[in-house]
C-alpha atoms as a PDB file:
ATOM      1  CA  UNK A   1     -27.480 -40.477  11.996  1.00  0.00           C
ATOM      2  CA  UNK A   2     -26.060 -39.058  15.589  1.00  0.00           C
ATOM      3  CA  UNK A   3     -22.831 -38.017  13.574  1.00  0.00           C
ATOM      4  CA  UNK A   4     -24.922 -36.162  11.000  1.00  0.00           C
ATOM      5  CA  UNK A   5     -26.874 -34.795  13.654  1.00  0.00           C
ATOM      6  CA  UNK A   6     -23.557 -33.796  15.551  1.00  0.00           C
ATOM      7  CA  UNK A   7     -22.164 -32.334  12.321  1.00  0.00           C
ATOM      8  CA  UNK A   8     -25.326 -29.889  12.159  1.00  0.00           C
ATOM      9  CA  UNK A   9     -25.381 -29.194  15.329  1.00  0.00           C
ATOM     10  CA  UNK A  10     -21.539 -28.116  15.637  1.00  0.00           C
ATOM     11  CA  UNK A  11     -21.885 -26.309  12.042  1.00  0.00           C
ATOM     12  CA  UNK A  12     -24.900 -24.202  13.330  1.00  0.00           C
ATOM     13  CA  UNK A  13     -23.407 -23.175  16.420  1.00  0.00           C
ATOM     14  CA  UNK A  14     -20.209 -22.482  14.795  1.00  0.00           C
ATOM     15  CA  UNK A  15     -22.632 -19.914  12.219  1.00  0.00           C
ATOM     16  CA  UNK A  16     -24.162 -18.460  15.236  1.00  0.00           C
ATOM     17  CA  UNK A  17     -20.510 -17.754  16.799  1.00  0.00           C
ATOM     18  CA  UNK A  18     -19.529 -15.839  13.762  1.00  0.00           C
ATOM     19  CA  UNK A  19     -22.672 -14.292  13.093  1.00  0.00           C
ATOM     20  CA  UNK A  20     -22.280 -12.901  16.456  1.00  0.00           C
ATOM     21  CA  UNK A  21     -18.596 -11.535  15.880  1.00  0.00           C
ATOM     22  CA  UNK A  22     -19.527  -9.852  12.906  1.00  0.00           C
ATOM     23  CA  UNK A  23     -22.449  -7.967  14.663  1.00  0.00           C
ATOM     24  CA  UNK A  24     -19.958  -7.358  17.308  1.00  0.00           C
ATOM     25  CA  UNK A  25     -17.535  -5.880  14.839  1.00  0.00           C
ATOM     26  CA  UNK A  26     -19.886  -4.053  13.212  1.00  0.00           C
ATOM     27  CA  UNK A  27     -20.702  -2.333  16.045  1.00  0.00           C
ATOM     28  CA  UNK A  28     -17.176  -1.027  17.493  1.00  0.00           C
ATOM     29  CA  UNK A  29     -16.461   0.451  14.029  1.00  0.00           C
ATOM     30  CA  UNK A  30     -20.122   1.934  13.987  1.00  0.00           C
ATOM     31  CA  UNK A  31     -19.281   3.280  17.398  1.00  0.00           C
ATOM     32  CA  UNK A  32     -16.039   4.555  17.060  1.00  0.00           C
ATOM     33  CA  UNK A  33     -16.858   6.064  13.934  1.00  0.00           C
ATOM     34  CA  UNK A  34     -19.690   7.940  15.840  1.00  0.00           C
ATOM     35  CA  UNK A  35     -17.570   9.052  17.731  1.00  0.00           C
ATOM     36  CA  UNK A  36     -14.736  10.386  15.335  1.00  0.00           C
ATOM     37  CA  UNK A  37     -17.610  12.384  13.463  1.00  0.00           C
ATOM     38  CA  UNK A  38     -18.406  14.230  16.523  1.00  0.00           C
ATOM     39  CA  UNK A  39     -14.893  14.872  17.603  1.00  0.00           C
ATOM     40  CA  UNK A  40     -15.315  16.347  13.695  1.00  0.00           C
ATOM     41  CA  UNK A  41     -17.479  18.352  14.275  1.00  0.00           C
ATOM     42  CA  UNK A  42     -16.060  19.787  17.719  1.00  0.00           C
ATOM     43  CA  UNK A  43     -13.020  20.067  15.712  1.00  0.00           C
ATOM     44  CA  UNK A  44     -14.559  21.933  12.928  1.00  0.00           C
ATOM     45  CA  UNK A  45     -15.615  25.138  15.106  1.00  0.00           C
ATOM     46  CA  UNK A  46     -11.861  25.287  16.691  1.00  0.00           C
ATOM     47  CA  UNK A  47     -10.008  25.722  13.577  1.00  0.00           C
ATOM     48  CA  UNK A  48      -7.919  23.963  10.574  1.00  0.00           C
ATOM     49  CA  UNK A  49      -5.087  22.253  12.474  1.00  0.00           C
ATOM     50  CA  UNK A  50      -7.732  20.600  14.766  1.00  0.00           C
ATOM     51  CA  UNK A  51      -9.993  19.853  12.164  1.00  0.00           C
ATOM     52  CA  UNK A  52      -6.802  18.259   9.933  1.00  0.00           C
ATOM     53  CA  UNK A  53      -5.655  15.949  12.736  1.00  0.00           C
ATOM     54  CA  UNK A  54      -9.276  14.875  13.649  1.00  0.00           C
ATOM     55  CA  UNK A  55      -9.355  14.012   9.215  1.00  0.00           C
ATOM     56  CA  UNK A  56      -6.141  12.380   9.335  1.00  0.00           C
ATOM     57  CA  UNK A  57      -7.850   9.884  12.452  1.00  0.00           C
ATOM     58  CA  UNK A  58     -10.893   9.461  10.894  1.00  0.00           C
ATOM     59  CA  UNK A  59      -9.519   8.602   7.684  1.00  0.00           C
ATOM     60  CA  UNK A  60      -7.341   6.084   9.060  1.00  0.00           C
ATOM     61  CA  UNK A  61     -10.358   4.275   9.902  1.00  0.00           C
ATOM     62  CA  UNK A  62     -12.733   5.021   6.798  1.00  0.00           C
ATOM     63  CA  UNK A  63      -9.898   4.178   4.384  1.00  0.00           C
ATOM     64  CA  UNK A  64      -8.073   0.932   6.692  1.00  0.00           C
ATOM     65  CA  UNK A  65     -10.547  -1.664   4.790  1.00  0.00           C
ATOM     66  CA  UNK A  66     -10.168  -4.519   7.792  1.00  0.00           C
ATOM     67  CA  UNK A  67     -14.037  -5.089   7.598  1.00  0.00           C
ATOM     68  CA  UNK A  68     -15.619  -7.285   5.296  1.00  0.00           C
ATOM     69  CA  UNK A  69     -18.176  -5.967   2.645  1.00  0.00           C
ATOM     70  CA  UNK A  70     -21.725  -7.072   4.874  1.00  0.00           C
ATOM     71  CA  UNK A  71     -20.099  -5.091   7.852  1.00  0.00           C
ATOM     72  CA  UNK A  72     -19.598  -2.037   5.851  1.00  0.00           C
ATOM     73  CA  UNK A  73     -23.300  -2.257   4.128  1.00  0.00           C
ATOM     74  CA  UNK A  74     -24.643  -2.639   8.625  1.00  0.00           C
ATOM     75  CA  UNK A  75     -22.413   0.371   9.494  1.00  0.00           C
ATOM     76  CA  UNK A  76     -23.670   2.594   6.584  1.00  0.00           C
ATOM     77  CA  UNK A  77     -27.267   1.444   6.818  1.00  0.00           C
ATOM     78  CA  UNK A  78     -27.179   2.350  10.479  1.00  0.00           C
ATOM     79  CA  UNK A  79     -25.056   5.844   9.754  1.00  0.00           C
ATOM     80  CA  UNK A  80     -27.667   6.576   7.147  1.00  0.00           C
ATOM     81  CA  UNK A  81     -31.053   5.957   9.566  1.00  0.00           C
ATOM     82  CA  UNK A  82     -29.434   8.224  12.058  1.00  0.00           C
ATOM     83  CA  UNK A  83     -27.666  11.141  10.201  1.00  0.00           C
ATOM     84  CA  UNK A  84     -24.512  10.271  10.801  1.00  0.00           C
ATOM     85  CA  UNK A  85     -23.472   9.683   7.444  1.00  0.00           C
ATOM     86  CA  UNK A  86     -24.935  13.104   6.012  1.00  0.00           C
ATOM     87  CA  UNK A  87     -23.406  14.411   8.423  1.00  0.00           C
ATOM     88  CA  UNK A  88     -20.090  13.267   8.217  1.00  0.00           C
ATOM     89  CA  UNK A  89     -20.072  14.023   4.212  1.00  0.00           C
ATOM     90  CA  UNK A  90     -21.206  17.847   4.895  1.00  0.00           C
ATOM     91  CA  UNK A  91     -18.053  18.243   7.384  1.00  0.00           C
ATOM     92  CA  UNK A  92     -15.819  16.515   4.933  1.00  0.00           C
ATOM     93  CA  UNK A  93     -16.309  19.084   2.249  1.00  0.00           C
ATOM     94  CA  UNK A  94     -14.932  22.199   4.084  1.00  0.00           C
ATOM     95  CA  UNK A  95     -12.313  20.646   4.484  1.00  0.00           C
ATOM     96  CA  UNK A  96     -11.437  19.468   1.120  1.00  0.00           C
ATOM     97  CA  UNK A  97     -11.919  23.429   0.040  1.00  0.00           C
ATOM     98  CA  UNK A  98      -9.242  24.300   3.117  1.00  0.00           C
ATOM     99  CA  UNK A  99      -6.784  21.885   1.268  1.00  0.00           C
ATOM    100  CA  UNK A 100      -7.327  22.958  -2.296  1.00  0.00           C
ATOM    101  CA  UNK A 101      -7.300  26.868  -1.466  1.00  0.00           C
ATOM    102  CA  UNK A 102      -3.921  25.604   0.749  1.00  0.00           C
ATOM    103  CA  UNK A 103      -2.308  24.083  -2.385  1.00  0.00           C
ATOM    104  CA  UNK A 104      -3.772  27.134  -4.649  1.00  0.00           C
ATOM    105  CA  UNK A 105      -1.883  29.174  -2.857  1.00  0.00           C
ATOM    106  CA  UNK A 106       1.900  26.882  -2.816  1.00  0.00           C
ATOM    107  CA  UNK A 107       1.484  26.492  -6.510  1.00  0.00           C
ATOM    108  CA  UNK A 108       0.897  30.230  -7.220  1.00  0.00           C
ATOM    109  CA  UNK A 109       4.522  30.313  -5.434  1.00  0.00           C
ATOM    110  CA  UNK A 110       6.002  27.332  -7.212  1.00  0.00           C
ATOM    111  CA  UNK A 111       4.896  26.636 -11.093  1.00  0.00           C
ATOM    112  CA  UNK A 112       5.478  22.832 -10.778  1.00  0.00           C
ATOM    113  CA  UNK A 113       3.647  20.440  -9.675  1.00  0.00           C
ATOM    114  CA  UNK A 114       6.686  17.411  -8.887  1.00  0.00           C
ATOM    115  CA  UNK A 115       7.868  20.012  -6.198  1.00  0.00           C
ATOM    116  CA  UNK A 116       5.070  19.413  -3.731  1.00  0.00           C
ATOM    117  CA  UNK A 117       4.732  15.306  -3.887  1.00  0.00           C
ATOM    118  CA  UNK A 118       7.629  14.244  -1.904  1.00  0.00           C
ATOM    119  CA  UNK A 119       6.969  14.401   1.605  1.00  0.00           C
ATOM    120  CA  UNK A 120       4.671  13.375   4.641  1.00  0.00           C
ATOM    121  CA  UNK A 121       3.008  16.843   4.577  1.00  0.00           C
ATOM    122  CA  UNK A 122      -0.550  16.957   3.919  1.00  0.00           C
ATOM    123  CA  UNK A 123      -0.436  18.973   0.651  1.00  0.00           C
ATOM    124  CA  UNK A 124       2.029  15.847  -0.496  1.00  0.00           C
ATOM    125  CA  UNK A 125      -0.393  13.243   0.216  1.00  0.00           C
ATOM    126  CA  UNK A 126      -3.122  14.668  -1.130  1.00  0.00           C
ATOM    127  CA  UNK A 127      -1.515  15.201  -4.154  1.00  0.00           C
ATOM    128  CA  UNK A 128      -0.487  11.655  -4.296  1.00  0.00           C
ATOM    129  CA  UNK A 129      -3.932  10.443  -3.919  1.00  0.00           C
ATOM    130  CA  UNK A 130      -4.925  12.068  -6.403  1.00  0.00           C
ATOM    131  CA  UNK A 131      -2.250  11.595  -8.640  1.00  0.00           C
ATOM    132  CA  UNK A 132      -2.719   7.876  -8.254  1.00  0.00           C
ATOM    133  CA  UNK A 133      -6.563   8.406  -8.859  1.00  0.00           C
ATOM    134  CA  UNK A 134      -6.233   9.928 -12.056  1.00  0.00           C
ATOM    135  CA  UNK A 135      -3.448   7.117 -13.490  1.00  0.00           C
ATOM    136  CA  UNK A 136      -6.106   4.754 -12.361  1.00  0.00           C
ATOM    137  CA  UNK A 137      -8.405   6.320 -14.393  1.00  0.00           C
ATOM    138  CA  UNK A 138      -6.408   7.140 -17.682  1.00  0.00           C
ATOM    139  CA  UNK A 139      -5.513   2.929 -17.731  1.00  0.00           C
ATOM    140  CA  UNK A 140      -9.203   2.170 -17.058  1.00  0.00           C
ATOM    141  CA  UNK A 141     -10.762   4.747 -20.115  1.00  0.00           C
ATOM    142  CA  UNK A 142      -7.623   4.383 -21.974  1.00  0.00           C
ATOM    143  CA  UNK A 143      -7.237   8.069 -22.550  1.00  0.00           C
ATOM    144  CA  UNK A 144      -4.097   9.316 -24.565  1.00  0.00           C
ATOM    145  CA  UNK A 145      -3.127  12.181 -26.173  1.00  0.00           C
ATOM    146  CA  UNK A 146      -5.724  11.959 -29.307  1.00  0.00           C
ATOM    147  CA  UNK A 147      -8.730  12.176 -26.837  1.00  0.00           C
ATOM    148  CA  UNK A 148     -11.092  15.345 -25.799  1.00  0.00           C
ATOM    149  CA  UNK A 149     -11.794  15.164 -22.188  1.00  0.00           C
ATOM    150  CA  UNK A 150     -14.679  16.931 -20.370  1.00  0.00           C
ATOM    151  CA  UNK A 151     -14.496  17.335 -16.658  1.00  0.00           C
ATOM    152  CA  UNK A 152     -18.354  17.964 -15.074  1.00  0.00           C
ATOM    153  CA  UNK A 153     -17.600  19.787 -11.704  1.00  0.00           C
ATOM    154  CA  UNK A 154     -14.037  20.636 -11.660  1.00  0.00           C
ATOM    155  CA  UNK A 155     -13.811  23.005  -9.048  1.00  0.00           C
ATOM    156  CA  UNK A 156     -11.214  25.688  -7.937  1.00  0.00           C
ATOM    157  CA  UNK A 157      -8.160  23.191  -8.539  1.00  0.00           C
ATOM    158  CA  UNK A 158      -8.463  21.136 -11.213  1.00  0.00           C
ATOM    159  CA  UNK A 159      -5.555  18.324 -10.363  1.00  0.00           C
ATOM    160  CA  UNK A 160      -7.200  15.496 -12.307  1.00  0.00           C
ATOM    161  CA  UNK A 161      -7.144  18.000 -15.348  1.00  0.00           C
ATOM    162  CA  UNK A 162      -3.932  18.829 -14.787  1.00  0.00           C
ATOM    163  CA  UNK A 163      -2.690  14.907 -14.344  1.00  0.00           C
ATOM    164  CA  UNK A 164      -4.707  13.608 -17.279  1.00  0.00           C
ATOM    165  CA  UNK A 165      -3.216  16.336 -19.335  1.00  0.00           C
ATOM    166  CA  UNK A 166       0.487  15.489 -17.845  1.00  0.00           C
ATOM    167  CA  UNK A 167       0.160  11.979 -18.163  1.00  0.00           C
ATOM    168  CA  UNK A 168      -1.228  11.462 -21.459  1.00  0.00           C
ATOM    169  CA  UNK A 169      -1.282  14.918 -23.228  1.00  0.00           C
ATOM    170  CA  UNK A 170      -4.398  15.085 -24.251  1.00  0.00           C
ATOM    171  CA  UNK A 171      -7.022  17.801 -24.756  1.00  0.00           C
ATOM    172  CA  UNK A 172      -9.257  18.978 -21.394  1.00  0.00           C
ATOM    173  CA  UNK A 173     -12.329  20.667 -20.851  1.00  0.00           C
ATOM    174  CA  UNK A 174     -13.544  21.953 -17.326  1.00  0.00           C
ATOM    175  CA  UNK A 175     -16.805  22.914 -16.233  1.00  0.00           C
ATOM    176  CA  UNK A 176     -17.637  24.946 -12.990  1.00  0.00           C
ATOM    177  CA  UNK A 177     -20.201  26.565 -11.832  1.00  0.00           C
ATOM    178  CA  UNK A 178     -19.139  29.306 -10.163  1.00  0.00           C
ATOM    179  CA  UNK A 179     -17.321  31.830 -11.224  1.00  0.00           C
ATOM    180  CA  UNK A 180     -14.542  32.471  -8.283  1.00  0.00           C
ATOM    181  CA  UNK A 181     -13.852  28.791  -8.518  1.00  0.00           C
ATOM    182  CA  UNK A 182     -13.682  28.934 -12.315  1.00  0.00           C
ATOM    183  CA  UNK A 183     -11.032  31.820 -12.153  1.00  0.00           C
ATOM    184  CA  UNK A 184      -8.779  30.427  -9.575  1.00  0.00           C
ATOM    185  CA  UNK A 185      -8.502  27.250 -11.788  1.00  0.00           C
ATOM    186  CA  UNK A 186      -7.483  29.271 -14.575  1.00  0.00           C
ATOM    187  CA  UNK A 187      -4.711  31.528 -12.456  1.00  0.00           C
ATOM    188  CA  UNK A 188      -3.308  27.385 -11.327  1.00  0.00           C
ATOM    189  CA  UNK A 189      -3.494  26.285 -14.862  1.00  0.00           C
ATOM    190  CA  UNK A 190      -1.442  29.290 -16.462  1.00  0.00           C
ATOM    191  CA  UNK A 191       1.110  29.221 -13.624  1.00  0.00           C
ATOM    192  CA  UNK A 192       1.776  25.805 -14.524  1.00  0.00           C
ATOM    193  CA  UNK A 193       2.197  26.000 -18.256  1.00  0.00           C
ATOM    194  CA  UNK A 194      -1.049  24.150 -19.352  1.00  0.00           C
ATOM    195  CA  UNK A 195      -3.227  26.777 -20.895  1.00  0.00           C
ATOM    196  CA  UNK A 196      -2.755  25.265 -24.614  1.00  0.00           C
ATOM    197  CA  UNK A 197      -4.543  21.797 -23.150  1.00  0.00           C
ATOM    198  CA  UNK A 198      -7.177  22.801 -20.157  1.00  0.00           C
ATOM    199  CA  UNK A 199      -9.479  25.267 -20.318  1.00  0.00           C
ATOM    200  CA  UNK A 200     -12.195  26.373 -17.671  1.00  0.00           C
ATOM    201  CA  UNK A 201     -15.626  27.245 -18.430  1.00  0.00           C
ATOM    202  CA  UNK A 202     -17.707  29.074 -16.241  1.00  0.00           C
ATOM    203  CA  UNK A 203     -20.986  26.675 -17.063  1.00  0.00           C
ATOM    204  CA  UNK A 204     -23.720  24.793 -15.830  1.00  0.00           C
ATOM    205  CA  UNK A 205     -22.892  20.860 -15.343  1.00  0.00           C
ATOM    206  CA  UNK A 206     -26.430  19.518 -16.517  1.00  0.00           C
ATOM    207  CA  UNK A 207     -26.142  22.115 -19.754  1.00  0.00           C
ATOM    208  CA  UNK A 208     -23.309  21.857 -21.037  1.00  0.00           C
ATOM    209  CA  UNK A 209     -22.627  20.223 -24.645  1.00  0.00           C
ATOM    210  CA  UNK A 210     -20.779  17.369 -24.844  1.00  0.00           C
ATOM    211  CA  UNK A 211     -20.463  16.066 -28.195  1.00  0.00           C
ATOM    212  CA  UNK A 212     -17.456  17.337 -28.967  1.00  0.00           C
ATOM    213  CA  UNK A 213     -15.447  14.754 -26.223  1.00  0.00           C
ATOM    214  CA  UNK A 214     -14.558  11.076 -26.468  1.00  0.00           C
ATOM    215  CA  UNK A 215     -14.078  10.893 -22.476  1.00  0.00           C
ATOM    216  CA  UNK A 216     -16.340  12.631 -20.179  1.00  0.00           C
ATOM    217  CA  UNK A 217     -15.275  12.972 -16.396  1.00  0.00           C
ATOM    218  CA  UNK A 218     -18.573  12.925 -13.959  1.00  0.00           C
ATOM    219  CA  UNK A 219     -17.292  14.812 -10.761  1.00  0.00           C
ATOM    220  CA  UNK A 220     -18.403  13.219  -7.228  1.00  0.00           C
ATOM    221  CA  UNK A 221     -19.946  16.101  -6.123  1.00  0.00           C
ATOM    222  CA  UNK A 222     -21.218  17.151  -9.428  1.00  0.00           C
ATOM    223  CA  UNK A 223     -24.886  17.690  -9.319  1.00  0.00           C
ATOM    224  CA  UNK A 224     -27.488  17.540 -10.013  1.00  0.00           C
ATOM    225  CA  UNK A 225     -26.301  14.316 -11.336  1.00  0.00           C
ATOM    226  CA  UNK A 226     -29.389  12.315 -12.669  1.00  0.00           C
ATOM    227  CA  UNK A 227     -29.885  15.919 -14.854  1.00  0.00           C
ATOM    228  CA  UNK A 228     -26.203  15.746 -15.605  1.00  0.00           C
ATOM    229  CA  UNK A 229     -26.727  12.211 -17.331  1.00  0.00           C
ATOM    230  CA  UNK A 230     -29.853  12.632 -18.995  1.00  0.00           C
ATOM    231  CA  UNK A 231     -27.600  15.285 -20.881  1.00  0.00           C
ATOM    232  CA  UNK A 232     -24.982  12.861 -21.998  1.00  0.00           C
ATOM    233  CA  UNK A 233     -27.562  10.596 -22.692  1.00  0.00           C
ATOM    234  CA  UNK A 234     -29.339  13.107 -25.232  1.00  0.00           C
ATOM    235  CA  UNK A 235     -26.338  15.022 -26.451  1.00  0.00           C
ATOM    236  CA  UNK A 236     -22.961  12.730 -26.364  1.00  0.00           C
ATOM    237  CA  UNK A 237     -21.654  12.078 -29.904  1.00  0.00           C
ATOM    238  CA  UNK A 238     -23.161   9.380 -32.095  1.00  0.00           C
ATOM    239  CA  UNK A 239     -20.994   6.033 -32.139  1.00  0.00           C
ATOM    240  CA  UNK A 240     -19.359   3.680 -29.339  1.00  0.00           C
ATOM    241  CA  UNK A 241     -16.476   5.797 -28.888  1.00  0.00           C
ATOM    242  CA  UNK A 242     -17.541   7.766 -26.213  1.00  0.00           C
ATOM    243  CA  UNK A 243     -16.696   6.674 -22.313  1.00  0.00           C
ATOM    244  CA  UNK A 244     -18.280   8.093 -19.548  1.00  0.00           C
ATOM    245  CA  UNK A 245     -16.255   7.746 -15.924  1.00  0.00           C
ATOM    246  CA  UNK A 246     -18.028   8.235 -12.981  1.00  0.00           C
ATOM    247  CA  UNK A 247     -16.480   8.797  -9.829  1.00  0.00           C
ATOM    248  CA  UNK A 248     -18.496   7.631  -6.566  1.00  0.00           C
ATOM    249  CA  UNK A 249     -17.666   5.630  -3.288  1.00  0.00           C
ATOM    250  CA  UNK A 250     -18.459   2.383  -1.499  1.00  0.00           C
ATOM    251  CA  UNK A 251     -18.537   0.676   2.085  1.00  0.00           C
ATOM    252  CA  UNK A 252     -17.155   3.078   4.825  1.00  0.00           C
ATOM    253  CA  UNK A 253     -16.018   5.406   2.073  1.00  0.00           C
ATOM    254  CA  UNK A 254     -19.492   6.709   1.862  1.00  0.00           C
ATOM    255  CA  UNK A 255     -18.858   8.646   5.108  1.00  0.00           C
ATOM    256  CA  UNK A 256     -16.328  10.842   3.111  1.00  0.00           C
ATOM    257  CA  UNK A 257     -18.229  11.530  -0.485  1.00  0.00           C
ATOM    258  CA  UNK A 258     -21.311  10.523  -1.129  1.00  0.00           C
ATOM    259  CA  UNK A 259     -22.346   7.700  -3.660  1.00  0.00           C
ATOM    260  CA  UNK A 260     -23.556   8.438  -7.132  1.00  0.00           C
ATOM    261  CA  UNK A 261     -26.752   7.382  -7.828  1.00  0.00           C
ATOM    262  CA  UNK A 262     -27.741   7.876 -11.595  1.00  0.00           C
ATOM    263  CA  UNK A 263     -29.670   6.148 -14.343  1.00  0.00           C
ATOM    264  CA  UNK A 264     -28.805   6.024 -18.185  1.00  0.00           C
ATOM    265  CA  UNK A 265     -30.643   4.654 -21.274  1.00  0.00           C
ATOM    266  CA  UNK A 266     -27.299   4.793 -23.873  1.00  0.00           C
ATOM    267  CA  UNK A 267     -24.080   3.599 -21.909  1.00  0.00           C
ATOM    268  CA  UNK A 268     -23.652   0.173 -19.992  1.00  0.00           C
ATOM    269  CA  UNK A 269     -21.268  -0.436 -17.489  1.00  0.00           C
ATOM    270  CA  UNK A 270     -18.142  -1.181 -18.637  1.00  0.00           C
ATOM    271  CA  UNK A 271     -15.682  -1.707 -15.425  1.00  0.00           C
ATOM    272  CA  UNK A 272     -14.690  -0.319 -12.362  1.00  0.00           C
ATOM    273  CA  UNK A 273     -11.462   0.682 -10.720  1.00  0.00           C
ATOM    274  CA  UNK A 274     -12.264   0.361  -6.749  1.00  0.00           C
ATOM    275  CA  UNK A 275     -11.095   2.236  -3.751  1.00  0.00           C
ATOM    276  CA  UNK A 276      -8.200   0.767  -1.685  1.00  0.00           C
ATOM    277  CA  UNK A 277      -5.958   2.086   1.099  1.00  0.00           C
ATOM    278  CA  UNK A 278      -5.525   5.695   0.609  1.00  0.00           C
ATOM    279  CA  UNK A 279      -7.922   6.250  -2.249  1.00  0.00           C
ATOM    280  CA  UNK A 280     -11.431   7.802  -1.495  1.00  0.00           C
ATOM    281  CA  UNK A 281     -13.185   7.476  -4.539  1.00  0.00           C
ATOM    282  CA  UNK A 282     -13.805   4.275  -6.506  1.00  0.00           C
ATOM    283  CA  UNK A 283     -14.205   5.198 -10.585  1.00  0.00           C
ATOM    284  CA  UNK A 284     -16.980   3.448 -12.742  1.00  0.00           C
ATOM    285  CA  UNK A 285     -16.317   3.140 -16.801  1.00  0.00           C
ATOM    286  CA  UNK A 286     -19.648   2.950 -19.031  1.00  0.00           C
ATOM    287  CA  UNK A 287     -19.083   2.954 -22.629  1.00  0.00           C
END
C-alpha cells in the first residue's frame, strides 16, 4: 500500500509541476503577444515600413506553433475578454490592403505572376503563402479544369482566383462588394491573360446565386457570413456535387483573421486542411 500511495503521490505532484509550466507558458506568449499588438499599433500611426517589420515579428510568433493546443485556447480566451484579439485582427487588415495595393501595382508593371515568387521580399512571400494555400485547397475539393468556382469576397486582388485558375484551369467566379475593389481585380486579371476564366462581379456576398458552381470559395472576411450560408443552403444546385470551402483560423492564428462561425442545414463537414508554419488560414471542406 505505501508504494501505491508513493506512486500517487509522485504522479500528482508531477501533474501539478506541469500544470504549472503550462500556465507559465501560457502566460509569456500571452504577454509578449500583448505586447507585439501594441508595438502594432504604435507602428501603425508611423507608417508602412514600421508597421511591416512590427508584422513580420508578430507573425513569427502567431505562426511559430511551439505551444500546445490548451495553451493556445488560455491565450485566446484571455485576448478575447480583454480586446486584445479584436484588436489585433482590425490592425491586421490595413495591412493586408497595403500589400495587395503593393503587388497591384508590380503586376500592372510585369504581366506574370512566376516573376515575383523568388525572393525574400515581402511581395514574394506573400505570394508563396498564398500560392501554397490555394494548392492546399484545389487537393482538398479536388477542383480541376471541368469545375465552376465561385469566390464570396474576393477583394481587389484575387490571387486564389488567379492560382485555382493556373493550377487546374478551371472556370472562376468573383464576387466583391465594392466597386473600386471589383475594378482593380479586373485591370490584374486582364494584365495577366486570364479574362476567358475569372470574372469579377460587382455583387453582394449573401445575394448572389450560386447554382450554377460545383465549388464555392467562402472568403475569411466575407460577411455577413451566417447570411452568406443560409444562401448556399437555399440556392446551391440540387445533388451531392457541390463543395463548399470555408476558410477560417485556429489557436494563435485567431489574432490575425478572425474565425468563421456559421451554421448550415444541407452540407456536413467533410475535412479540413489546417494551418502550419507560414500559413494563416486553415480551410474547412463540407460537401
Amino acid at each position: 500500500m505505501a508504494y501505491n500511495t508513493e506512486n500517487r503521490d509522485e504522479s500528482s505532484s508531477r501533474l501539478l509541476s506541469e500544470e504549472r509550466l503550462q500556465k507559465n507558458i501560457t502566460l509569456r506568449v500571452a504577454a509578449q503577444i500583448n505586447e507585439g499588438v501594441s508595438r502594432l499599433q504604435e507602428a501603425t500611426d508611423n507608417g508602412p515600413r514600421m508597421n511591416h517589420q512590427t508584422i513580420i515579428e508578430l507573425d513569427h510568433l502567431l505562426l511559430s506553433d511551439f505551444t500546445t493546443i490548451k495553451e493556445q485556447e488560455g491565450i485566446v480566451k484571455q485576448a478575447r475578454s480583454n480586446d486584445v484579439l479584436s484588436i489585433s485582427q482590425g490592425l491586421y487588415i490595413p495591412y493586408e490592403t497595403l500589400l495587395e495595393e503593393a503587388f497591384v501595382r508590380q503586376i500592372l508593371q510585369s504581366p506574370n505572376i512566376t516573376n515575383h515568387l523568388d525572393g525574400s521580399n515581402v511581395t514574394a512571400n506573400y505570394l508563396n503563402r498564398y500560392f501554397n494555400l490555394a494548392a492546399n485547397e484545389v487537393r482538398l475539393a479536388g477542383i480541376n479544369k471541368d469545375d465552376k468556382v465561385l469566390f464570396l469576397g474576393s477583394g481587389p486582388f484575387p490571387i486564389t482566383a488567379i492560382e485555382y485558375a493556373r493550377q487546374t484551369g478551371c472556370q472562376v467566379d468573383c464576387v466583391e462588394h465594392y466597386d473600386e475593389k471589383a475594378e482593380t481585380s479586373r485591370k490584374v486579371i486582364r494584365q495577366l491573360g486570364y479574362e476567358d476564366q475569372i470574372r469579377v462581379h460587382t455583387a453582394e456576398c449573401q445575394s448572389f446565386d450560386p447554382s450554377w458552381h460545383s465549388v464555392i470559395l467562402v472568403g475569411v472576411l466575407a460577411q455577413p457570413k451566417q447570411d452568406i450560408f443560409n444562401n448556399l443552403d437555399a440556392n446551391c444546385k440540387d445533388g451531392d456535387s457541390t463543395r463548399i470551402l470555408a476558410r477560417t483560423t485556429k489557436g494563435l492564428r485567431q489574432f490575425i483573421y478572425p474565425p468563421a462561425k456559421f451554421q448550415t442545414t444541407r452540407f456536413s463537414f467533410q475535412g479540413i486542411n489546417t494551418a502550419t508554419h507560414d500559413q494563416a488560414l486553415s480551410t474547412i471542406l463540407l460537401r
